[in-house]
N, C-alpha and C. Protein backbone atom coordinates (compact mmCIF):
# COMPACT_ATOMS: atom_id res chain seq x y z
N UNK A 1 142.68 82.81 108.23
CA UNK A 1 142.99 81.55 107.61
C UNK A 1 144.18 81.72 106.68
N UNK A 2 144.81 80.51 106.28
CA UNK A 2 145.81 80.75 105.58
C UNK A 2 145.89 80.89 103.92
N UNK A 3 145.03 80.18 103.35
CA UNK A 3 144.71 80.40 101.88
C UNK A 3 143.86 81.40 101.32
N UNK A 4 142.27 81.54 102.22
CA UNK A 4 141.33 82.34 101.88
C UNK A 4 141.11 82.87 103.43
N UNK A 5 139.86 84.19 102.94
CA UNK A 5 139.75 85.23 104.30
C UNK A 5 139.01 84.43 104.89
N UNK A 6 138.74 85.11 106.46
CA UNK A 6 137.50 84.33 107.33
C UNK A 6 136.46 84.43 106.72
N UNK A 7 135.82 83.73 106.82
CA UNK A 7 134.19 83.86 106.59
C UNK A 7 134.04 83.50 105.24
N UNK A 8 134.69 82.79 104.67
CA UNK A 8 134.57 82.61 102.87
C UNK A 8 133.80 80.95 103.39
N UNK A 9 132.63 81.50 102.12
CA UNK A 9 131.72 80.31 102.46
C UNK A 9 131.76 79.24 101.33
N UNK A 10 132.34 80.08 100.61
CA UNK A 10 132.37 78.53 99.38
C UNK A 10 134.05 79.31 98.59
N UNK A 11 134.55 77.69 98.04
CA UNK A 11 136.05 77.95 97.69
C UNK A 11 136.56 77.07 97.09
N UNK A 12 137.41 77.68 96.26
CA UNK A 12 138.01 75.92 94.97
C UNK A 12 139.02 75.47 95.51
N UNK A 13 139.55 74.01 95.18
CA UNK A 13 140.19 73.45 95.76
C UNK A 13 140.94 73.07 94.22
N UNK A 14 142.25 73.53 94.14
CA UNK A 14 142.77 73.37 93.27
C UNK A 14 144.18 72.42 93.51
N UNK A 15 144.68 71.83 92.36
CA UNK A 15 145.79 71.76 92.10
C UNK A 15 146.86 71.53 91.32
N UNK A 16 147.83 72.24 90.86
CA UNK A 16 149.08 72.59 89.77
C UNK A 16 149.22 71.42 88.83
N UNK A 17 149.43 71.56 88.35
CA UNK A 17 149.55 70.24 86.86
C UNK A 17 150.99 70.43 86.84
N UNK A 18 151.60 71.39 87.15
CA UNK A 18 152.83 71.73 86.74
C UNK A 18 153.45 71.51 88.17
N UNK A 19 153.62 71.70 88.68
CA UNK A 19 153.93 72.15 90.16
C UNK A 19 153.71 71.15 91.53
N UNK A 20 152.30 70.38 90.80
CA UNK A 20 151.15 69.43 91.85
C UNK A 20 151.71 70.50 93.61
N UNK A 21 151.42 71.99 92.99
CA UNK A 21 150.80 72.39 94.50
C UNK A 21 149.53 72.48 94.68
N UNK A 22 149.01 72.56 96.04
CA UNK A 22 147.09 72.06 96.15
C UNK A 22 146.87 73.13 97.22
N UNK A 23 146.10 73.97 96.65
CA UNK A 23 145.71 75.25 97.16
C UNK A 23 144.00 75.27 97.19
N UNK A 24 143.86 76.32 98.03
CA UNK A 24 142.58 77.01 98.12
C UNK A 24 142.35 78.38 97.37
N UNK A 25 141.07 78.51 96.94
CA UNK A 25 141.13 80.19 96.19
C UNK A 25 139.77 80.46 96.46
N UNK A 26 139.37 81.52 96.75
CA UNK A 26 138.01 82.01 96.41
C UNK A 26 137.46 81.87 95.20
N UNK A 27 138.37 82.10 94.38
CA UNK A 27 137.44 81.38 92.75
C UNK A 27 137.17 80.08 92.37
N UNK A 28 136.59 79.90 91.39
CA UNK A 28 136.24 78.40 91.42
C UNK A 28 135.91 78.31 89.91
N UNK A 29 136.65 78.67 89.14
CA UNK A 29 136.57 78.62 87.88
C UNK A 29 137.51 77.40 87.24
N UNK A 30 137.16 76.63 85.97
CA UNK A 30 137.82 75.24 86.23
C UNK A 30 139.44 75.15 86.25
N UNK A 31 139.73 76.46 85.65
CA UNK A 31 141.27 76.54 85.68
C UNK A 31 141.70 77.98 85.85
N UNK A 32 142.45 78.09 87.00
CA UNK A 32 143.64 79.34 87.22
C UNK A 32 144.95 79.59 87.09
N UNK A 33 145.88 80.48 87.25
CA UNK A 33 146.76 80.50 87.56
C UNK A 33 147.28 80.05 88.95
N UNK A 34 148.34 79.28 88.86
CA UNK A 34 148.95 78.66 90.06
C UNK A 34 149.79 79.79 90.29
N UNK A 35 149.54 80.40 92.10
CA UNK A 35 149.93 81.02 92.73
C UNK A 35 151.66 80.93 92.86
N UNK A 36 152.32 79.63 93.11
CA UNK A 36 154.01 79.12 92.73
C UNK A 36 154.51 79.65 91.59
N UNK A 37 153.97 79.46 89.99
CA UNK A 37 154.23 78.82 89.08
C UNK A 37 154.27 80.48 88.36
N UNK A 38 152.87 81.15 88.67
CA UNK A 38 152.82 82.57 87.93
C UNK A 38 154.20 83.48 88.25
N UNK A 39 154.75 82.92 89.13
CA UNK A 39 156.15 84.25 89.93
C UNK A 39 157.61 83.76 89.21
N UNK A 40 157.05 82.54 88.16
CA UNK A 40 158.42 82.28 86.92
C UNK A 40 157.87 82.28 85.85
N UNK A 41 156.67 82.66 85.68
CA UNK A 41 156.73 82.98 84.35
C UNK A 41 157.40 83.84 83.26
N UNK A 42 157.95 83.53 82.09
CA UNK A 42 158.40 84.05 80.86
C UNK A 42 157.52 84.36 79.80
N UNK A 43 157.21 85.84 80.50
CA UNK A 43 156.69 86.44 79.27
C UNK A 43 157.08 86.53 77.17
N UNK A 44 158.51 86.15 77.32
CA UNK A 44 158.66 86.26 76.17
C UNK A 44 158.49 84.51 75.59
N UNK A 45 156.92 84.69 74.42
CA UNK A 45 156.45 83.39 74.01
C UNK A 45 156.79 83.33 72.86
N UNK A 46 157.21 82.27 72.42
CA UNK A 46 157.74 81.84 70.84
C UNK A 46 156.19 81.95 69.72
N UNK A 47 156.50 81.62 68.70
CA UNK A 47 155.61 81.88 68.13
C UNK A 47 154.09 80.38 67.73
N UNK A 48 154.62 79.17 68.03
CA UNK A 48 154.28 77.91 68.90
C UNK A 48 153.76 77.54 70.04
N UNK A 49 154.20 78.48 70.99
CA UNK A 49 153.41 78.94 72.33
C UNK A 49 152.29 79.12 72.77
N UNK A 50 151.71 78.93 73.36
CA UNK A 50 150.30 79.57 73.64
C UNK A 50 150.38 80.48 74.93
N UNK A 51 149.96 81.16 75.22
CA UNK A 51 150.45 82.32 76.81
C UNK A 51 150.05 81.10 77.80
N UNK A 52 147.82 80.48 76.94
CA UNK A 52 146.71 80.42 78.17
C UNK A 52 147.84 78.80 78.77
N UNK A 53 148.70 78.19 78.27
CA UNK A 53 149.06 77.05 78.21
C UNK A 53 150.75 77.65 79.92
N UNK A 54 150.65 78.46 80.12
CA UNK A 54 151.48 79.04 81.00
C UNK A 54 150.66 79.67 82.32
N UNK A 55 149.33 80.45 81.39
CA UNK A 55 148.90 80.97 82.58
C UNK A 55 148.05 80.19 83.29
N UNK A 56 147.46 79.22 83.17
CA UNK A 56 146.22 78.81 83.83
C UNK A 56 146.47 76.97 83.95
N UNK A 57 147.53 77.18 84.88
CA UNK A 57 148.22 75.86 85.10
C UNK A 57 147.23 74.92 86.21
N UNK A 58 146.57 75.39 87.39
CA UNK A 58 145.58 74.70 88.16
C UNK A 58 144.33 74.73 87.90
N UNK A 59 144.37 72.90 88.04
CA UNK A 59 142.82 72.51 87.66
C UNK A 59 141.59 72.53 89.13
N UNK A 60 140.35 72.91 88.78
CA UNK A 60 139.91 72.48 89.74
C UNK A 60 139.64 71.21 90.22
N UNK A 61 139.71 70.83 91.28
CA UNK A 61 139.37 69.49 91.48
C UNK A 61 137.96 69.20 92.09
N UNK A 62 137.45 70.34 93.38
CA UNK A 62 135.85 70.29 93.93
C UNK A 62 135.96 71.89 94.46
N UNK A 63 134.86 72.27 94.53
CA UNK A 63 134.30 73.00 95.09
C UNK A 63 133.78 72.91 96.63
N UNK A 64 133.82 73.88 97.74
CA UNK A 64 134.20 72.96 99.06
C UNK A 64 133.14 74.99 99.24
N UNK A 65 131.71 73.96 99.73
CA UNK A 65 130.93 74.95 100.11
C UNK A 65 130.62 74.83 101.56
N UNK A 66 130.39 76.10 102.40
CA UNK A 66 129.97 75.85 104.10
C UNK A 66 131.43 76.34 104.71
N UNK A 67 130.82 77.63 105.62
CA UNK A 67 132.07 77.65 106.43
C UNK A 67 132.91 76.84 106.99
N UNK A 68 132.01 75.96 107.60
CA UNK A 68 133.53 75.31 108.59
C UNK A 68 133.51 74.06 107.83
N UNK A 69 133.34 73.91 106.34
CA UNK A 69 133.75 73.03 105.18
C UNK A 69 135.45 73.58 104.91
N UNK A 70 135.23 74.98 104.65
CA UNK A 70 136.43 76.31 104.28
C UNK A 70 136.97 76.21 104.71
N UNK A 71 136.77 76.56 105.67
CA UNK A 71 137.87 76.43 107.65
C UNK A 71 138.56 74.96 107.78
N UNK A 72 137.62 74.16 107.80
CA UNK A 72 138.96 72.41 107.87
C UNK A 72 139.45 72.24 106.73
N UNK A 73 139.24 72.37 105.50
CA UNK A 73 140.10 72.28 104.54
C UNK A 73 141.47 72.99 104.22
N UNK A 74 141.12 74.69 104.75
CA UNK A 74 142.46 75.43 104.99
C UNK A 74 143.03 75.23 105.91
N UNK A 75 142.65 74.78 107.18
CA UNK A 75 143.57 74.29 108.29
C UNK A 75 144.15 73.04 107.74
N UNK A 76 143.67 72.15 107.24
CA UNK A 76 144.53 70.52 106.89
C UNK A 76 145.72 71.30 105.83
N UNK A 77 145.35 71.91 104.61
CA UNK A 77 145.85 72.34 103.85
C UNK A 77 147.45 73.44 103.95
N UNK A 78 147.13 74.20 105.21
CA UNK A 78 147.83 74.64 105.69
C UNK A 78 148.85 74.41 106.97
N UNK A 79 148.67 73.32 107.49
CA UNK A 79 149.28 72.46 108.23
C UNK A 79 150.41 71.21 106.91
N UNK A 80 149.60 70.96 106.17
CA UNK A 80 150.76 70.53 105.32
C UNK A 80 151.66 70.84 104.80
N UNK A 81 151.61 72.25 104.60
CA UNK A 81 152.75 73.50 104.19
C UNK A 81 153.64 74.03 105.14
N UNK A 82 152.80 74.30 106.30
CA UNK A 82 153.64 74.99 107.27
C UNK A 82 154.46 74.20 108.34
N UNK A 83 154.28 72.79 108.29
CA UNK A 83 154.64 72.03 108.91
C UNK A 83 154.51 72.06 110.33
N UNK A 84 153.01 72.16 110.68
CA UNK A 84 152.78 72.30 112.26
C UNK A 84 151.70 70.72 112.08
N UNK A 85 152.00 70.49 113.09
CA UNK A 85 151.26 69.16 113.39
C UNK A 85 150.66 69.28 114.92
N UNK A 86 150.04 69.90 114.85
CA UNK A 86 149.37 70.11 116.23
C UNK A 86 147.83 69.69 115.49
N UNK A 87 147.43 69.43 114.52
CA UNK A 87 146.29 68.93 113.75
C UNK A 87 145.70 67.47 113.83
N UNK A 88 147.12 67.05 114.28
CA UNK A 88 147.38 65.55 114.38
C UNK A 88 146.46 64.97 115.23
């Protein structure tokens, strides 16, 4: 699969506040780091700053339990990115 491994039976469905990219993760905690967003981050923070306000930019939106729940969500999900429309 393209977001998470085969066989992942339950998975968060996130997406970027910063970024509005909409991903899949095996975690499902209410907020992560966005996979886009973490690869520009600037470590050097002013003193006003907060780091968690950089690192943990995606919210969860649902939790998406059941294999082939996993499986059509990363196929739709990944057809929107990769631009294959054979889904259609």
């Amino acid at each position: 699969m393209y977001f998470v491994p085969d066989g992942t039976v339950k998975a968060g469905f996130y997406t970027c506040r910063k970024c509005d990219y909409r991903f899949l993760s095996i975690q499902t905690m209410a907020k992560i780091p966005c996979p886009l967003c973490e690869q520009d981050i600037d470590y050097e923070i002013g003193p006003d700053e907060n780091m968690e306000d950089y690192l943990d930019t995606a919210d969860l939106n649902e939790v998406v339990e059941g294999d082939e729940n996993v499986k059509r969500m990363d196929v739709l999900l990944s057809a929107a990115y990769v631009d294959d429309e054979t889904w259609i």
